[in-house]
C-alpha atoms as a PDB file:
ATOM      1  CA  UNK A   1     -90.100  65.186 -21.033  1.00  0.00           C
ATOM      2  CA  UNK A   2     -91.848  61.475 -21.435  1.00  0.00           C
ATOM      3  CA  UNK A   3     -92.061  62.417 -25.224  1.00  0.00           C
ATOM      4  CA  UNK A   4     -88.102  63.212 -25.251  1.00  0.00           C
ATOM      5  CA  UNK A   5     -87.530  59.851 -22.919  1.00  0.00           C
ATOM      6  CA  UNK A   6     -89.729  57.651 -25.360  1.00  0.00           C
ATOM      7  CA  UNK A   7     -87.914  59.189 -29.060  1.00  0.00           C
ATOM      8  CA  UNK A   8     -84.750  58.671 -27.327  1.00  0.00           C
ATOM      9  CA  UNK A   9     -85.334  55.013 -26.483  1.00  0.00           C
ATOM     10  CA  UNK A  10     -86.766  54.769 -30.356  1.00  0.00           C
ATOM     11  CA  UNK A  11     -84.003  56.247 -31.666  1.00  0.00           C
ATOM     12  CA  UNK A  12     -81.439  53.828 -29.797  1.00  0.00           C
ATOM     13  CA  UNK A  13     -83.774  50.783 -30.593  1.00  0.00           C
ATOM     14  CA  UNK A  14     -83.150  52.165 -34.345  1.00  0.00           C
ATOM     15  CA  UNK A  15     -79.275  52.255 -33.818  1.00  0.00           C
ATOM     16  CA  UNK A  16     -79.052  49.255 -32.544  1.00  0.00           C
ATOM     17  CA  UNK A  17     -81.164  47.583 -35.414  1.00  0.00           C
ATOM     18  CA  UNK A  18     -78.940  48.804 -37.921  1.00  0.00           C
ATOM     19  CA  UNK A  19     -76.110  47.808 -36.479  1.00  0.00           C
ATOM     20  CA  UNK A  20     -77.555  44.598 -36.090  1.00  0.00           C
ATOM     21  CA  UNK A  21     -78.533  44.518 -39.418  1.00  0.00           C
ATOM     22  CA  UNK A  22     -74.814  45.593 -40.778  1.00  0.00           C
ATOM     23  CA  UNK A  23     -73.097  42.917 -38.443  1.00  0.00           C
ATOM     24  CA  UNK A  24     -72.826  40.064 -41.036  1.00  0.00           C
ATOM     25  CA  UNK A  25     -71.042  42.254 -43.233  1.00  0.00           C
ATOM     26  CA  UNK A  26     -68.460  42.547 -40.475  1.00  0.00           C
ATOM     27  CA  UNK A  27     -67.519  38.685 -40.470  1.00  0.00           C
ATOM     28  CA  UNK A  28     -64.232  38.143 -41.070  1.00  0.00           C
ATOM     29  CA  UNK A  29     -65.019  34.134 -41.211  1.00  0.00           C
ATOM     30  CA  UNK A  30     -68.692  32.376 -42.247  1.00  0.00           C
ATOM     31  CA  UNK A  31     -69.224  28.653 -41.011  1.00  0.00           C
ATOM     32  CA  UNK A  32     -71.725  26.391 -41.443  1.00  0.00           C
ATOM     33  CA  UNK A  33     -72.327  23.281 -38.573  1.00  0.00           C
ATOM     34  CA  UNK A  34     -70.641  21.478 -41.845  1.00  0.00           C
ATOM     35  CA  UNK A  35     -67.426  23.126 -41.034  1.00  0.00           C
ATOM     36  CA  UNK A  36     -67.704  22.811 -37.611  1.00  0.00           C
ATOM     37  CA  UNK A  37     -68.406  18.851 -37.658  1.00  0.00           C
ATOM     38  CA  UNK A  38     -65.511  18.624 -40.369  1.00  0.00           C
ATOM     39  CA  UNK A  39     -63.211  20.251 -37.502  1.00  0.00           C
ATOM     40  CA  UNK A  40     -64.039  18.360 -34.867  1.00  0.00           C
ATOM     41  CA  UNK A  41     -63.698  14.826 -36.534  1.00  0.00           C
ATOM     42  CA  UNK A  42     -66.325  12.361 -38.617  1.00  0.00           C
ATOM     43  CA  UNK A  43     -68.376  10.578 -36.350  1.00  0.00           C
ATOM     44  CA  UNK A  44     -69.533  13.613 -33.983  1.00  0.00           C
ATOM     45  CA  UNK A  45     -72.524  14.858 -34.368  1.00  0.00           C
ATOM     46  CA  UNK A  46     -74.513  18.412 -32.842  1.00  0.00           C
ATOM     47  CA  UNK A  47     -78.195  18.391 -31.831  1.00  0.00           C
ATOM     48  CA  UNK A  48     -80.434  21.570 -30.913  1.00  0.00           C
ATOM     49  CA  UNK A  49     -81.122  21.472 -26.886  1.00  0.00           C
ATOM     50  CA  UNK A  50     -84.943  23.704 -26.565  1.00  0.00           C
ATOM     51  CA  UNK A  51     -85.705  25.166 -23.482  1.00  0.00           C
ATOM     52  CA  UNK A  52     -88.906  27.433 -23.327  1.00  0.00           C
ATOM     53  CA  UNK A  53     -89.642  26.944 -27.409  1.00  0.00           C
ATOM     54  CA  UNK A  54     -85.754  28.238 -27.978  1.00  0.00           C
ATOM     55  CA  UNK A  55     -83.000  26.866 -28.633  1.00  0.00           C
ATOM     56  CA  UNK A  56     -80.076  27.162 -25.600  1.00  0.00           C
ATOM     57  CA  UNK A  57     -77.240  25.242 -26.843  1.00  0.00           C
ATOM     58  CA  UNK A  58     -76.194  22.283 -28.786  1.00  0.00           C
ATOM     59  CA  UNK A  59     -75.498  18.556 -27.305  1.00  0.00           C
ATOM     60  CA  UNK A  60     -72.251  17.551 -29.254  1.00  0.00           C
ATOM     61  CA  UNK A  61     -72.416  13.236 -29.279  1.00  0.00           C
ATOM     62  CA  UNK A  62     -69.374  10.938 -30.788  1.00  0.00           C
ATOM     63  CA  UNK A  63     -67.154  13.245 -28.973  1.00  0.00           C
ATOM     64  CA  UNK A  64     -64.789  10.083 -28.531  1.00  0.00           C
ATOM     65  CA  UNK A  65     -64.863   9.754 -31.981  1.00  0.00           C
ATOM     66  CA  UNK A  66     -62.384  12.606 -31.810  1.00  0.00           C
ATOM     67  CA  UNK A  67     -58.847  12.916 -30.955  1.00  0.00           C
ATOM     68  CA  UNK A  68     -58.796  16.802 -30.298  1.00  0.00           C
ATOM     69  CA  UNK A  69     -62.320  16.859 -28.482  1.00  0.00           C
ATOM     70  CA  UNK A  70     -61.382  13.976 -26.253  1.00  0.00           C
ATOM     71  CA  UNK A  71     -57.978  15.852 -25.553  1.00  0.00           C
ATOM     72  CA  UNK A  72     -60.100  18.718 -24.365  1.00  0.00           C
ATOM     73  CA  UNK A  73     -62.236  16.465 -21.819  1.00  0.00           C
ATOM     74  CA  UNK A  74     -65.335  16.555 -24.111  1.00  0.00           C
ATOM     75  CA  UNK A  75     -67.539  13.971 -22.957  1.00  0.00           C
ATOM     76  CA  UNK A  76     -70.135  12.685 -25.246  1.00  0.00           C
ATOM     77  CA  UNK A  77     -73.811  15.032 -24.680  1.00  0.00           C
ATOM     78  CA  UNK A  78     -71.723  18.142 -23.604  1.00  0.00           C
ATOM     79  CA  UNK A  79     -73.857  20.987 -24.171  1.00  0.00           C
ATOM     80  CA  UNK A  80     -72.071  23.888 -26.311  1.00  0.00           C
ATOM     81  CA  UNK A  81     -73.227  27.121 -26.030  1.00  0.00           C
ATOM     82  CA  UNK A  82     -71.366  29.548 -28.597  1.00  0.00           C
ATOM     83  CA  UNK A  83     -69.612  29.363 -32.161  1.00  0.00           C
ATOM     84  CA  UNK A  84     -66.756  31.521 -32.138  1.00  0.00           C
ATOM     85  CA  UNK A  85     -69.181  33.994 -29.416  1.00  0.00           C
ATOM     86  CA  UNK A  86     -72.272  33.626 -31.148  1.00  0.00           C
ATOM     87  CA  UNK A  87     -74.718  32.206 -28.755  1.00  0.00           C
ATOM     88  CA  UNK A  88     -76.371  28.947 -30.487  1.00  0.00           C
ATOM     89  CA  UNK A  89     -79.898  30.449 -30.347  1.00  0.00           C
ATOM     90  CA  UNK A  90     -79.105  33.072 -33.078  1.00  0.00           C
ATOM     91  CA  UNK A  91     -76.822  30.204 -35.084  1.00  0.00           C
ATOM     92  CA  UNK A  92     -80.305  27.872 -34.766  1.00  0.00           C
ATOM     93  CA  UNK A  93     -82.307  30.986 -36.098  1.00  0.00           C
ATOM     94  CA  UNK A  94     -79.611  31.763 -39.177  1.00  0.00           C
ATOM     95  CA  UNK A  95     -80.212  28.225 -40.408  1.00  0.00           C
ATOM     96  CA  UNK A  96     -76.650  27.143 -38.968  1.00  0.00           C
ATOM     97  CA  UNK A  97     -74.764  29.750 -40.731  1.00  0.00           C
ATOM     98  CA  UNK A  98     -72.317  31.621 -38.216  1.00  0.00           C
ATOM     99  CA  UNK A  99     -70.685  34.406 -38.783  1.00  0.00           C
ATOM    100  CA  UNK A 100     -68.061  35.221 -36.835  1.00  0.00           C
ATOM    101  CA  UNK A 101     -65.885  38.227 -36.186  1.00  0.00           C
ATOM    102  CA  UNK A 102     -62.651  36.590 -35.478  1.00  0.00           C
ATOM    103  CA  UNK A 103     -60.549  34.869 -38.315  1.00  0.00           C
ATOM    104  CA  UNK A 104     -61.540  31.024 -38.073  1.00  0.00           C
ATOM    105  CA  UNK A 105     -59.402  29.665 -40.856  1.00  0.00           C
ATOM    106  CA  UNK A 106     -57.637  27.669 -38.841  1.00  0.00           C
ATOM    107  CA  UNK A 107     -59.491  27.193 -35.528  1.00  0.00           C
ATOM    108  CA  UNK A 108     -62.746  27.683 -34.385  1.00  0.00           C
ATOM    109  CA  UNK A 109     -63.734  28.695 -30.772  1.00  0.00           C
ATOM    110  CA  UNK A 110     -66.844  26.971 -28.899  1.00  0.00           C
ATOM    111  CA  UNK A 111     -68.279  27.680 -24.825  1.00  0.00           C
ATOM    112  CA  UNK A 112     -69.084  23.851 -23.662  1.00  0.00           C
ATOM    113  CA  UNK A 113     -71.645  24.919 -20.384  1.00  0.00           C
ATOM    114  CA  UNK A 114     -71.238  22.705 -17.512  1.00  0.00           C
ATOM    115  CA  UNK A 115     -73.868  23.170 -14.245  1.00  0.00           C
ATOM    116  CA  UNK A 116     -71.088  25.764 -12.653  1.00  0.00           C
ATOM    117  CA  UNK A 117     -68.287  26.989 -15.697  1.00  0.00           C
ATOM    118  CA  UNK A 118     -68.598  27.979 -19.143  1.00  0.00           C
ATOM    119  CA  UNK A 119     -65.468  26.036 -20.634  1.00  0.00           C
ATOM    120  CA  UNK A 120     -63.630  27.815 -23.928  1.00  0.00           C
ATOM    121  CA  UNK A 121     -62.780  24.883 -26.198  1.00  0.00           C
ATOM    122  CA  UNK A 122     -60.354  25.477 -29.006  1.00  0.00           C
ATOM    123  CA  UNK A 123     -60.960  23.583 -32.158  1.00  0.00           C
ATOM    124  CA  UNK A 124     -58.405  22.860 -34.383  1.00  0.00           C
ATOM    125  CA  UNK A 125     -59.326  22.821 -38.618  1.00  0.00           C
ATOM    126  CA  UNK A 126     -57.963  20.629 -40.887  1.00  0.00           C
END
C-alpha cells in the first residue's frame, strides 16, 4: 500500500514536470522586462524586491514618468507581483524572459500588491 502511495506521488511529480517542462511551448506571447519598460513609458524603471534569498516582486520607480501608469494610480516603488500571471520569482529565474499564455501584442497584464489587495493593472503597448 505505502509502495502504491509513494509511485503514485512519483508518477504525478513526473506529470507535472513535463508539463512544466512543455509550458513555454504553449506561449502565445514572449516578453522581455525590455518590452515591458517600452510599454509602460521611458523613464520607469523595475527592480528585483528579495525576501528570504528569492525574489517576491518587482518595485516599478518613474511611475510618474508615465501617462498610463499614473492614470492607473501607480505610485512610484509599487511592488508588482505578476507579468501577464507569471509570478516575478519564476520571471527573475528565466533571466526576465516571460512567457505568457495570453496574447500580449497589444497589452500586457501586471498584479501591483498593496498590504491588503492585489490590484490588476492593464498596460497598454505602443
Amino acid at each position: 500500500m505505502n509502495t502504491t502511495r509513494q509511485s503514485l506521488m512519483v508518477l504525478a511529480a513526473m506529470v507535472g514536470m513535463g508539463a512544466y517542462a512543455q509550458e513555454p511551448s504553449h506561449c502565445q506571447s514572449t516578453l522581455t522586462f525590455a518590452d515591458l519598460t517600452d510599454a509602460m513609458g521611458a523613464g520607469v524603471t523595475i527592480q528585483p524586491v528579495f525576501a528570504g534569498g528569492v525574489v517576491k516582486g518587482f518595485r516599478l520607480y518613474g511611475t510618474r514618468n508615465s501617462a498610463q501608469l499614473t492614470k492607473a494610480g501607480v505610485n512610484p516603488g509599487a511592488l508588482m507581483t505578476h507579468v501577464c500571471g507569471v509570478p516575478a520569482g519564476e520571471i527573475y529565474a528565466n533571466g526576465g524572459q516571460i512567457c505568457c499564455n495570453v496574447d500580449a501584442s497589444r497589452e500586457i497584464e501586471v498584479i501591483i500588491k498593496f498590504p491588503d489587495l492585489d490590484w490588476k493593472v492593464v498596460i497598454k503597448r505602443p
